[in-house]
C-alpha atoms as a PDB file:
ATOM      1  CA  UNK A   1       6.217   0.091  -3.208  1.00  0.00           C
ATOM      2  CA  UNK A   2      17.511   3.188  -8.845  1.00  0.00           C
ATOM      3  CA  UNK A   3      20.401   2.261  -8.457  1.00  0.00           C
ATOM      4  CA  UNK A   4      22.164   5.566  -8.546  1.00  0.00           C
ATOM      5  CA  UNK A   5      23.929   4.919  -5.696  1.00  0.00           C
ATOM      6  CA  UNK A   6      27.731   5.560  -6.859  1.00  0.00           C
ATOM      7  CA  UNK A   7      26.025   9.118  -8.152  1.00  0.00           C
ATOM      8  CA  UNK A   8      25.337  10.019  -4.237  1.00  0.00           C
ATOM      9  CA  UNK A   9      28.781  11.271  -3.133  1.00  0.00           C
ATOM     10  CA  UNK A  10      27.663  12.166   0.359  1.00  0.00           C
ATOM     11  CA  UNK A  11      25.674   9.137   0.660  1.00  0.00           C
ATOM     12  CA  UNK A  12      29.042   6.972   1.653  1.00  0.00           C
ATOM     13  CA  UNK A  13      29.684   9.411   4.701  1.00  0.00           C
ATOM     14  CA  UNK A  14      25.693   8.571   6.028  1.00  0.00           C
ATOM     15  CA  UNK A  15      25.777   4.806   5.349  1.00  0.00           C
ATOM     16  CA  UNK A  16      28.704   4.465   6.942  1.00  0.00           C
ATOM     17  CA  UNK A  17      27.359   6.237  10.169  1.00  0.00           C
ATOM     18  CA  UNK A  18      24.441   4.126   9.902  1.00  0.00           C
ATOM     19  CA  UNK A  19      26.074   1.195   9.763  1.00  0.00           C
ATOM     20  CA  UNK A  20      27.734   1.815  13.336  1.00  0.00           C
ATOM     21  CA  UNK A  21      23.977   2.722  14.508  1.00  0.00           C
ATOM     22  CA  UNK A  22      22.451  -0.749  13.379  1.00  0.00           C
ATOM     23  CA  UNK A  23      25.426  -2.092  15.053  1.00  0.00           C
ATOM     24  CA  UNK A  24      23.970  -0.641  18.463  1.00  0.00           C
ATOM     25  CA  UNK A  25      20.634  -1.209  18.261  1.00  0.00           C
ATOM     26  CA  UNK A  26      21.358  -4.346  17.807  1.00  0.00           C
ATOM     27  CA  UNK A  27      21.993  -4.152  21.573  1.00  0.00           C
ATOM     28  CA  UNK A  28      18.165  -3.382  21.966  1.00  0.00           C
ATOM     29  CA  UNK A  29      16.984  -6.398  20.775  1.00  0.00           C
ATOM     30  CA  UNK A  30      17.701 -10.042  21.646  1.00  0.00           C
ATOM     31  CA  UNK A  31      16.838 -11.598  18.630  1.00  0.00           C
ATOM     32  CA  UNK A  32      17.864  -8.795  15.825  1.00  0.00           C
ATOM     33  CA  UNK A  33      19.289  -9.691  12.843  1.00  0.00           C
ATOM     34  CA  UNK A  34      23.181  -9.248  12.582  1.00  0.00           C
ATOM     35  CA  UNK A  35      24.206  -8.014   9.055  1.00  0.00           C
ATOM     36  CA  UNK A  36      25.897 -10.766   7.383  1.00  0.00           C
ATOM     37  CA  UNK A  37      29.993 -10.999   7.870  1.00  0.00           C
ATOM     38  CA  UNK A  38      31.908  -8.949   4.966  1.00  0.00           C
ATOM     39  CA  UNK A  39      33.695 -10.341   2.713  1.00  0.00           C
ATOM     40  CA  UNK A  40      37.313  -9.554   2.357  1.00  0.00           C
ATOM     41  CA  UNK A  41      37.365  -6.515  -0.474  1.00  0.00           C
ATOM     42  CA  UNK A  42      39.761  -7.804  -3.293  1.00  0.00           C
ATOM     43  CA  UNK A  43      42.441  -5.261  -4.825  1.00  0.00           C
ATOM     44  CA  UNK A  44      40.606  -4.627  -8.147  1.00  0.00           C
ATOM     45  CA  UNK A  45      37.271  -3.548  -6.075  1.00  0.00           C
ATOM     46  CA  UNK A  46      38.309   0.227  -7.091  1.00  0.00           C
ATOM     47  CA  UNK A  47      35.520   2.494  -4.731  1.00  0.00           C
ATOM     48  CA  UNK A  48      32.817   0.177  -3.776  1.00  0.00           C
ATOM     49  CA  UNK A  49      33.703  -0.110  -0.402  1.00  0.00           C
ATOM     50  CA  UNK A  50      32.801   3.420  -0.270  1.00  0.00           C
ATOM     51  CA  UNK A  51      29.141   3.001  -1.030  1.00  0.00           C
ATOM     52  CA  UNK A  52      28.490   0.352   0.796  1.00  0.00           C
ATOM     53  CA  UNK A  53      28.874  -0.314   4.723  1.00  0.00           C
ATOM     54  CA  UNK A  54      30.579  -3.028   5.974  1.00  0.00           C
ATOM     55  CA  UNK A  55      28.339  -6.414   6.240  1.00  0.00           C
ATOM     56  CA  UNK A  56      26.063  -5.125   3.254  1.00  0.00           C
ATOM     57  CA  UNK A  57      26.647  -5.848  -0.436  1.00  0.00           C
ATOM     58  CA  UNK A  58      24.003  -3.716  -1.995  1.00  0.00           C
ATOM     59  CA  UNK A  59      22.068  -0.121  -1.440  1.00  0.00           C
ATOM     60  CA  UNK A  60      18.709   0.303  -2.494  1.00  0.00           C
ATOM     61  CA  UNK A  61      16.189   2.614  -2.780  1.00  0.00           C
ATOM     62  CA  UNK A  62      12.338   1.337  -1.524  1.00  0.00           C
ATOM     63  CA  UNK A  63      10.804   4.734  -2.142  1.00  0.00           C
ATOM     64  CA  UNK A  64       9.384   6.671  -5.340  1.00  0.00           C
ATOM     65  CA  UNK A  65      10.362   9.491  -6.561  1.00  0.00           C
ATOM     66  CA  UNK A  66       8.420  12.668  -5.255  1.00  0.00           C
ATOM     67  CA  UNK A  67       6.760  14.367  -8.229  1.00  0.00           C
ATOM     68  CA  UNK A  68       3.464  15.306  -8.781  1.00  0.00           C
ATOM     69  CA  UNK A  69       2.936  14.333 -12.094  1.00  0.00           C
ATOM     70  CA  UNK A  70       3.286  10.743 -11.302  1.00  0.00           C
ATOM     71  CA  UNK A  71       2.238  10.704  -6.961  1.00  0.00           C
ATOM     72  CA  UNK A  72      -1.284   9.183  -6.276  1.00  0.00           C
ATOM     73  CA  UNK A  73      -2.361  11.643  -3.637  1.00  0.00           C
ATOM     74  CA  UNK A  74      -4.217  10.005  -0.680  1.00  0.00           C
ATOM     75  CA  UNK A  75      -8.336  10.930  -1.260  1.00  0.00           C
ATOM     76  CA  UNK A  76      -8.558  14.382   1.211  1.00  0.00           C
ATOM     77  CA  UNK A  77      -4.955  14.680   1.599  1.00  0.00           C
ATOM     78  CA  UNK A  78      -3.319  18.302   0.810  1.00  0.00           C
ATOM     79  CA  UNK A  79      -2.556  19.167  -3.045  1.00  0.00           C
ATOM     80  CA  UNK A  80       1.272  18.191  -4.191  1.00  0.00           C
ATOM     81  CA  UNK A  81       2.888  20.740  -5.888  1.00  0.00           C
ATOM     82  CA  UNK A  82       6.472  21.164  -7.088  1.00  0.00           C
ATOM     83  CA  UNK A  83       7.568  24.855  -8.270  1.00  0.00           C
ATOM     84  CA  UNK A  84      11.369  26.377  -9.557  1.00  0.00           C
ATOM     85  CA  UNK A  85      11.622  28.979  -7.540  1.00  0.00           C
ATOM     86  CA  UNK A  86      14.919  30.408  -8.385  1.00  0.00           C
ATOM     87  CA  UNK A  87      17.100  29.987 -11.731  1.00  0.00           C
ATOM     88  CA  UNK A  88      20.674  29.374 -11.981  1.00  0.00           C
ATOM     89  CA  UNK A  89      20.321  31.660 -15.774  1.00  0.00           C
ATOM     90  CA  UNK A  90      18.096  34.615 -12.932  1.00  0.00           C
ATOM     91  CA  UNK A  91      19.394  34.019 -10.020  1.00  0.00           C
ATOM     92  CA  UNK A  92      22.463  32.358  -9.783  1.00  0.00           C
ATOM     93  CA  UNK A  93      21.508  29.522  -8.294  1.00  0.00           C
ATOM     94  CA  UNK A  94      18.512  26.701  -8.915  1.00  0.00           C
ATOM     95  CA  UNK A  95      16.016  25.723  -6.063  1.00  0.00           C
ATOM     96  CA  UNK A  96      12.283  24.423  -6.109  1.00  0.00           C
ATOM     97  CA  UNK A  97       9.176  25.367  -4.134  1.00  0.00           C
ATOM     98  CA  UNK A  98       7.776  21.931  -2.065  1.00  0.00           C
ATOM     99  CA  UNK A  99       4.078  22.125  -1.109  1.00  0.00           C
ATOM    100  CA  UNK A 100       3.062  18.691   0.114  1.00  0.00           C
ATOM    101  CA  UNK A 101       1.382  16.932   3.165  1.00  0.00           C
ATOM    102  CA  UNK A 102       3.593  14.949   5.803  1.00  0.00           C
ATOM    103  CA  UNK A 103       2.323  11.821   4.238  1.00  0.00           C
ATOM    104  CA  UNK A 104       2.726  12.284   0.635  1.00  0.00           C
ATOM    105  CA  UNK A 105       4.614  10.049  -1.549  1.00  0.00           C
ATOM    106  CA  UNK A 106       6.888   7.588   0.462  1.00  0.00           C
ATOM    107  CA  UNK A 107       6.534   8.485   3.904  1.00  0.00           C
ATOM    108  CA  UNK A 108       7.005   7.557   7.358  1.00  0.00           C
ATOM    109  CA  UNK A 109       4.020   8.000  10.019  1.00  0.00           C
ATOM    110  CA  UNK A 110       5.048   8.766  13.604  1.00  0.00           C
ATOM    111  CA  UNK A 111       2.893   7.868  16.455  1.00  0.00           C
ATOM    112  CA  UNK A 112       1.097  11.260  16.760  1.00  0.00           C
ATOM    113  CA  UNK A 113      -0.097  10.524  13.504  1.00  0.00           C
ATOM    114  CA  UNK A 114      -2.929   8.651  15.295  1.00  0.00           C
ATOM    115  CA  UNK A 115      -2.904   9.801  18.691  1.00  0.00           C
ATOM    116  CA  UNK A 116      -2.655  12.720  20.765  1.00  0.00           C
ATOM    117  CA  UNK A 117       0.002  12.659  23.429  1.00  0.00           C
ATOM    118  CA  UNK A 118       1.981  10.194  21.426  1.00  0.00           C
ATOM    119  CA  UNK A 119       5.378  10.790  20.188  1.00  0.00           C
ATOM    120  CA  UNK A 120       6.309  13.087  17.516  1.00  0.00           C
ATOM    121  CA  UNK A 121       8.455  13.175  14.556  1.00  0.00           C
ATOM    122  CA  UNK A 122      11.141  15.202  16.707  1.00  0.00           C
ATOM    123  CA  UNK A 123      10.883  13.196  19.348  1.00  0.00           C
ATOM    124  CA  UNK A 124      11.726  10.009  18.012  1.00  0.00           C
ATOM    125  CA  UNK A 125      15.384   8.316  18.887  1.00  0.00           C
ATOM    126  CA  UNK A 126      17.697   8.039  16.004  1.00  0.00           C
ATOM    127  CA  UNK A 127      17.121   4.040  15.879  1.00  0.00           C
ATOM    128  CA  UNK A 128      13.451   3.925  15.328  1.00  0.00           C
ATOM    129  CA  UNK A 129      14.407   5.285  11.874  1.00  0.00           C
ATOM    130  CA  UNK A 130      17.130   2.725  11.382  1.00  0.00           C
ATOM    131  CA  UNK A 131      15.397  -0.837  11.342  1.00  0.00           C
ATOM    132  CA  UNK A 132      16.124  -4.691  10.775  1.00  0.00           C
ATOM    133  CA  UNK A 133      13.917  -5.887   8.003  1.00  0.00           C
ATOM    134  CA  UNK A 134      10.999  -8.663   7.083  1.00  0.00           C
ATOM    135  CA  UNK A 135       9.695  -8.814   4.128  1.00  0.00           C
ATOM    136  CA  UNK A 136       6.604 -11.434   3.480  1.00  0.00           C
ATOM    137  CA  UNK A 137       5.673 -11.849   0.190  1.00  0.00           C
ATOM    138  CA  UNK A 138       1.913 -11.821  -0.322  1.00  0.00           C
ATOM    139  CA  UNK A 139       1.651 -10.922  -4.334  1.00  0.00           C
ATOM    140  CA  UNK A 140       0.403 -14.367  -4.746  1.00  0.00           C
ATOM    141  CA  UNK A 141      -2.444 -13.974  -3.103  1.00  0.00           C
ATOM    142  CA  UNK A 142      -3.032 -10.595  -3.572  1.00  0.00           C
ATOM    143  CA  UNK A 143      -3.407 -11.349  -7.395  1.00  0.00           C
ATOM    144  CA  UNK A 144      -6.219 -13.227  -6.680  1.00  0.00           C
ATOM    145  CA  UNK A 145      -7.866 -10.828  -3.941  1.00  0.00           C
ATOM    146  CA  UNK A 146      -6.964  -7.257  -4.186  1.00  0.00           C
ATOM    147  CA  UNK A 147      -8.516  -6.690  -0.496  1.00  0.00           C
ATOM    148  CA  UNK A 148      -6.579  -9.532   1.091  1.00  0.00           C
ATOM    149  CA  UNK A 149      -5.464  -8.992   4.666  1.00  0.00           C
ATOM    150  CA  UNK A 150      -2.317 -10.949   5.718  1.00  0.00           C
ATOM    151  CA  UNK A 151      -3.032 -13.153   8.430  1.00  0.00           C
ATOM    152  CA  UNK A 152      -1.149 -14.837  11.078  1.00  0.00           C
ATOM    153  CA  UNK A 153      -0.507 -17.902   9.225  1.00  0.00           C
ATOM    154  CA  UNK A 154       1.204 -15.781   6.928  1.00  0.00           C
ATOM    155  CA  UNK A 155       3.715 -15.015   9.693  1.00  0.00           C
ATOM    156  CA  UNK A 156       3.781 -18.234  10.799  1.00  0.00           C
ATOM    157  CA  UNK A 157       4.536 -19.795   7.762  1.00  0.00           C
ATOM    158  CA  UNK A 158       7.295 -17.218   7.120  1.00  0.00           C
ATOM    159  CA  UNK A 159       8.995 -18.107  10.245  1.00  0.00           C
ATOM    160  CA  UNK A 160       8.366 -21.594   9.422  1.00  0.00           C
ATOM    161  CA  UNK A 161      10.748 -20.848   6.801  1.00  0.00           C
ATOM    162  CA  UNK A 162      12.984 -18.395   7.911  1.00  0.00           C
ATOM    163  CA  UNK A 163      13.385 -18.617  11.624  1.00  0.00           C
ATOM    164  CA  UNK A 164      11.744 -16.145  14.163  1.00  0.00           C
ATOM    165  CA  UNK A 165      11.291 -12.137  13.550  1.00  0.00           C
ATOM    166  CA  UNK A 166      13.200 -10.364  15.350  1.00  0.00           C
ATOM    167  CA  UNK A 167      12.418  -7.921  17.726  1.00  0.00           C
ATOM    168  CA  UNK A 168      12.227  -4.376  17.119  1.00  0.00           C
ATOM    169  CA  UNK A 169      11.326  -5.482  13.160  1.00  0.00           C
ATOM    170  CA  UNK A 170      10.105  -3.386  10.096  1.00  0.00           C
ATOM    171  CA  UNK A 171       7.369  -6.243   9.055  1.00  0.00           C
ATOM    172  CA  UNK A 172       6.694  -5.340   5.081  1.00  0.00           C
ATOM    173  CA  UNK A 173       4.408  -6.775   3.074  1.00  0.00           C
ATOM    174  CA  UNK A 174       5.452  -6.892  -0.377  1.00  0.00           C
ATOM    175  CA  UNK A 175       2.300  -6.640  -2.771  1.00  0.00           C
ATOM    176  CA  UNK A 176       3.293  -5.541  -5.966  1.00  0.00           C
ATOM    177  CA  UNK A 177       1.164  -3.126  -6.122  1.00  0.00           C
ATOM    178  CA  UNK A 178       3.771  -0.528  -6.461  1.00  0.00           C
ATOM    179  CA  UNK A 179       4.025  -1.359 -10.296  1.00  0.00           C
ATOM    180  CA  UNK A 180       0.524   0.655 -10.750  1.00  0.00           C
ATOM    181  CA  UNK A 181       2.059   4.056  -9.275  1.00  0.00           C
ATOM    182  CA  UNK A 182       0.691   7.094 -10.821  1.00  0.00           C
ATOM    183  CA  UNK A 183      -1.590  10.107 -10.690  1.00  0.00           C
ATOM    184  CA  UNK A 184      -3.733   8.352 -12.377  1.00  0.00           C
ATOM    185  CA  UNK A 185      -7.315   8.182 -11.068  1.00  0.00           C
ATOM    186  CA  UNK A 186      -9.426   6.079 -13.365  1.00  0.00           C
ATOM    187  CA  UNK A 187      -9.418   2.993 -15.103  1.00  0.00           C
ATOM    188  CA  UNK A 188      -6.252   0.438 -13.714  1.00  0.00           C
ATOM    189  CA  UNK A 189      -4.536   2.395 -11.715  1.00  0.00           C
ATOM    190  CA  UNK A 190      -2.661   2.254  -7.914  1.00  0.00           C
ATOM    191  CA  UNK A 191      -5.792   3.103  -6.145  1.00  0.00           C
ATOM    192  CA  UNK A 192      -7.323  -0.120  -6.921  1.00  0.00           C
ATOM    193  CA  UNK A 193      -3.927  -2.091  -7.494  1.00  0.00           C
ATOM    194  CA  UNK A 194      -4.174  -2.515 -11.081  1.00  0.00           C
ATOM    195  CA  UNK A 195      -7.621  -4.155 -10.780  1.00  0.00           C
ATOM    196  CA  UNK A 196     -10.147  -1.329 -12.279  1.00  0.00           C
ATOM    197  CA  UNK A 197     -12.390  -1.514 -10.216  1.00  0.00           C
ATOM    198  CA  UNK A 198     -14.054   1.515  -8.394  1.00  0.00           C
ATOM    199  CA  UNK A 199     -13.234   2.960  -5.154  1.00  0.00           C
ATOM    200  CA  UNK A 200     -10.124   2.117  -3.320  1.00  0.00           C
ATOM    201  CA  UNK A 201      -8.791  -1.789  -3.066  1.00  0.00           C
ATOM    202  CA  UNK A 202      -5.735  -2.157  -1.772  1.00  0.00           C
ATOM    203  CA  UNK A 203      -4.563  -5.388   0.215  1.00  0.00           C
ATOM    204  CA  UNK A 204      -3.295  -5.004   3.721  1.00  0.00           C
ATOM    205  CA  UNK A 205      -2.134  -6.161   7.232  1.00  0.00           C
ATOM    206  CA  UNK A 206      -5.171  -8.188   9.181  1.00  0.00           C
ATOM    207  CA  UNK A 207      -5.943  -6.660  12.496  1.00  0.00           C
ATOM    208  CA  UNK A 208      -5.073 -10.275  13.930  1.00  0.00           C
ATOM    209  CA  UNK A 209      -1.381 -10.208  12.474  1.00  0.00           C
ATOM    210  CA  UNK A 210      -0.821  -7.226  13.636  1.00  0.00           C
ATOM    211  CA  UNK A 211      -1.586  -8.039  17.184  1.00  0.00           C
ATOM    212  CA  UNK A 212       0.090 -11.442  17.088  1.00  0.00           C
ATOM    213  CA  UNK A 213       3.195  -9.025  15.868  1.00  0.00           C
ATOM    214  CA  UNK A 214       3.101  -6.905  18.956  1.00  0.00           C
ATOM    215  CA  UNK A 215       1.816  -9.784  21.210  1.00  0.00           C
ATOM    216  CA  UNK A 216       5.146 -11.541  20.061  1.00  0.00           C
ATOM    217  CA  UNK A 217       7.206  -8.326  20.698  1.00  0.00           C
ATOM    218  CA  UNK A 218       8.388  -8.020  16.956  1.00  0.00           C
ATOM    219  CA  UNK A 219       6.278  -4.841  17.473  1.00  0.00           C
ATOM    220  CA  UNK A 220       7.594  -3.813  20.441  1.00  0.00           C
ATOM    221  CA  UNK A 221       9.054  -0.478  21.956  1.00  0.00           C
ATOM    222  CA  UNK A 222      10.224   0.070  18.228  1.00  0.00           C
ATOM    223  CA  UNK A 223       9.264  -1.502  15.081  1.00  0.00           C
ATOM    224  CA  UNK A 224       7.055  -0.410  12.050  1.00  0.00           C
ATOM    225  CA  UNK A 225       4.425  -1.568   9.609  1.00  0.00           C
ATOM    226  CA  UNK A 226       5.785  -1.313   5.859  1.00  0.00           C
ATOM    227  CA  UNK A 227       3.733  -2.186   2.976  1.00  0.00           C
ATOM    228  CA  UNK A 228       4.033  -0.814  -1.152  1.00  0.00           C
ATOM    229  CA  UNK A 229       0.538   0.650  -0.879  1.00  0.00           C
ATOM    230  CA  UNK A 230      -0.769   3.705   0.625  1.00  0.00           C
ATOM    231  CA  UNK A 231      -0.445   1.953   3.736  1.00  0.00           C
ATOM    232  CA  UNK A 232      -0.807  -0.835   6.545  1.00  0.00           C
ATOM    233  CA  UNK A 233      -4.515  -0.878   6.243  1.00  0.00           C
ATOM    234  CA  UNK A 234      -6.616  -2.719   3.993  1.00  0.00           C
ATOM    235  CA  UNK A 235      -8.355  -0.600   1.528  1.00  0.00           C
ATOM    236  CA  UNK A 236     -11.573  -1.497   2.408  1.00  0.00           C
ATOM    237  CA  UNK A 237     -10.640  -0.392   6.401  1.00  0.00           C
ATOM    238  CA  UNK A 238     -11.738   3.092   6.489  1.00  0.00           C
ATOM    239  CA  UNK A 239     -11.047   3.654  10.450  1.00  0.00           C
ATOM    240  CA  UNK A 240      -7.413   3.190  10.392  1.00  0.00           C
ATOM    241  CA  UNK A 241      -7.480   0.080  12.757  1.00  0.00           C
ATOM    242  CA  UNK A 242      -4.071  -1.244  11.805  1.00  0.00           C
ATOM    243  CA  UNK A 243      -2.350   1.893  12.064  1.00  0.00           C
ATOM    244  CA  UNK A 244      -3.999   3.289  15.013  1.00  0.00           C
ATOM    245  CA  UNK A 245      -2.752  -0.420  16.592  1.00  0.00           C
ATOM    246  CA  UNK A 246       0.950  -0.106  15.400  1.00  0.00           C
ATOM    247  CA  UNK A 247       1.657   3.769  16.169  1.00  0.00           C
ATOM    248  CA  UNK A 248       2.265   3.694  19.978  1.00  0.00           C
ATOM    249  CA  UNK A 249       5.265   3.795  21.309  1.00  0.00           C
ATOM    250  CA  UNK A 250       8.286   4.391  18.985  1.00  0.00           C
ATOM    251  CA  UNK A 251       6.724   2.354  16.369  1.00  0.00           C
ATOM    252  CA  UNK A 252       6.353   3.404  12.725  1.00  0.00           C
ATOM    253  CA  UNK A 253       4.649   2.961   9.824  1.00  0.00           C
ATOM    254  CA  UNK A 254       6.111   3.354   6.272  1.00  0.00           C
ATOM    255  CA  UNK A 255       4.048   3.635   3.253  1.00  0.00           C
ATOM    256  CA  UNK A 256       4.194   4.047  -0.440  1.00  0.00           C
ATOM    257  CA  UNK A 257       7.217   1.832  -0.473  1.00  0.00           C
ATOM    258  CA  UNK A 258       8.544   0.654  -3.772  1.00  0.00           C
ATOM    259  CA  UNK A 259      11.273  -1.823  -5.162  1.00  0.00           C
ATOM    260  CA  UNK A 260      10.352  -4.590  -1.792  1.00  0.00           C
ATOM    261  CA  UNK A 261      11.988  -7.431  -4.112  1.00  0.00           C
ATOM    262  CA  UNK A 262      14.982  -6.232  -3.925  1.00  0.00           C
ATOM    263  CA  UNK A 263      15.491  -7.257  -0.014  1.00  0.00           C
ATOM    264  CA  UNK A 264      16.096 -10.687   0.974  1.00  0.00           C
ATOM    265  CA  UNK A 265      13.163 -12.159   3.196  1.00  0.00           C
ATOM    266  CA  UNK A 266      15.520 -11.662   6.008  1.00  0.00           C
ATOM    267  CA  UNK A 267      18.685 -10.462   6.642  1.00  0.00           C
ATOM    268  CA  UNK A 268      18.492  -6.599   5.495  1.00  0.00           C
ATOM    269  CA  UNK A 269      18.075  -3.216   7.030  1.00  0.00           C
ATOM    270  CA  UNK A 270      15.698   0.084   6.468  1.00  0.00           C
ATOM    271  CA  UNK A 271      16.778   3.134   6.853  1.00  0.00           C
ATOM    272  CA  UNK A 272      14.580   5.676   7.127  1.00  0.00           C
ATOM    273  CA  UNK A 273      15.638   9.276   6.078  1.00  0.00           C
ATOM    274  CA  UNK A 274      13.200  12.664   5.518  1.00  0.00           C
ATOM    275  CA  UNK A 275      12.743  16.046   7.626  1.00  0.00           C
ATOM    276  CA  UNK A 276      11.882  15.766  11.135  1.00  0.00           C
ATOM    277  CA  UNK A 277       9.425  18.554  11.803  1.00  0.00           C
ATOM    278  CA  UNK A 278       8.195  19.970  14.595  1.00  0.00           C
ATOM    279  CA  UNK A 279       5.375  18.067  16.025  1.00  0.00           C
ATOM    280  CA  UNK A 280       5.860  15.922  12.784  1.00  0.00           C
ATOM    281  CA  UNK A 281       3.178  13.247  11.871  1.00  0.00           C
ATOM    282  CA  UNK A 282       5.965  11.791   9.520  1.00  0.00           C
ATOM    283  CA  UNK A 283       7.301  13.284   7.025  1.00  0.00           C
ATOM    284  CA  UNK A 284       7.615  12.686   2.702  1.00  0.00           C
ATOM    285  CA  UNK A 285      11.305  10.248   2.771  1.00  0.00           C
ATOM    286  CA  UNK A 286      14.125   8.606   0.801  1.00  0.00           C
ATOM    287  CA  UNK A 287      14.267   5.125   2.315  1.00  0.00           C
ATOM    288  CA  UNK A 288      16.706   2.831   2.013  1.00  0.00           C
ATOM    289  CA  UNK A 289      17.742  -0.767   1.908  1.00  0.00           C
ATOM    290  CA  UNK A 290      20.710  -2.201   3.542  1.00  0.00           C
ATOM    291  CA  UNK A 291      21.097  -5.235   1.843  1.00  0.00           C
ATOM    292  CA  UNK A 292      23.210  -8.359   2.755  1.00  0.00           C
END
């Protein structure tokens, strides 16, 4: 697991920052991916260099909306609710009442999240939120085992493809099972990845791909684990191992990601935006796609 960018006014002034950031952690990492050269912007273009950074021809959002009457809530996790609290007709102005877990929705997992003495959510550098991108398509074979693990010759037959990872890399596995999100609990639904069956099945990263990852340094000081399910773990993994592998460090994992087909298998960016609370596990986030 939208297009409204020209909507977002105040978006331009953020992209733009972020574009200089990708441009320096670039530095970081041998192998990164440079965006792609811009094109020269023709007369009649009117605003759209605004909205988009230079290098990048899209904007996209990966994440769902947060509201509760359509976010699965992880099994145990805190209630979602979503209150007005003050009227513009009352009170002059309109604002709403959040009550929510650091990982509901889209979110972002910080290393803590797993471990103590592990970094926080505010103590993470600006580029660990602020990633090049990998996206391995796995729907295929998820469609004909809901609980399938990506492997290593899934990676290696990606780079077969498309040239090495680079370092430092947001690795997402794109699913599809994103199309199933709801509240819904019964029946078809995201829990089991449209499949009906009972319990949770979700498809995930093997433990074997994601130690080839960090063994190869695409999970290195930085990186994260992205996948358009409620996370990097198989459903059928109820200790965590994949996540408890990947959060050390600065490394991430994002979750509940949506819209992963409309990145390139290479070549694009994630931004990663949301609070950054004290002694944050994560946080509930807009992310973004940079694409080229």
């Amino acid at each position: 697991m939208r297009s409204r960018i020209r909507q977002l006014i105040p978006l331009a002034t953020l992209l733009t920052a972020v574009a200089v950031l990708v441009t320096f952690s670039t530095s970081n990492a041998s192998t990164a991916i440079a965006p792609a050269a811009a094109n020269p912007t023709p007369a009649n273009a009117g605003s759209r260099a605004a909205h988009v950074p230079a290098g990048f021809r899209n904007v996209v959002f990966l994440s769902h909306v947060n509201d509760p009457a359509t976010t699965p809530g992880f099994p145990g996790d805190p209630a979602f609710t979503l209150t007005t609290a003050f009227t513009v007709p009352e009170d002059g102005y309109y604002l709403q009442y959040v009550k929510e877990g650091e990982h509901t929705g889209s979110h972002w997992g910080a290393p803590c999240h797993f471990h103590q003495g592990e970094l926080c959510a505010d103590q993470l550098d600006p580029s660990d939120l602020v990633r090049p991108a990998v996206v391995v398509d796995i729907r295929a074979k998820v469609r004909r085992n809901v609980d399938y693990q990506l492997t290593v010759a899934d990676l290696k037959k990606w780079q077969a493809r498309h040239g090495r990872m680079p370092k430092g890399a947001a690795v997402l596995a794109w699913t599809g099972c994103d199309r199933w999100w709801s509240a819904k609990q019964t029946g078809r639904n995201y829990y089991n990845c449209g499949t009906g069956q009972a319990g949770l099945h979700q498809p995930g990263f093997s433990l074997a791909a994601v130690r080839w990852l960090i063994d190869h340094h695409i999970l290195g000081r930085q990186g994260a684990l992205g996948i358009d399910t409620f996370g990097p773990d198989p459903g059928t993994d109820e200790e965590f191992q994949e996540s408890s592998l990947v959060l050390h460090r600065h490394r991430l994992t994002l979750e509940n990601l949506t819209g992963l087909g409309q990145l390139p298998p290479r070549g694009a960016w994630v931004v990663v935006g949301g609070p950054r609370n004290r002694n944050g596990s994560g946080s509930p986030a807009t992310i973004f796609g940079l694409a080229p």
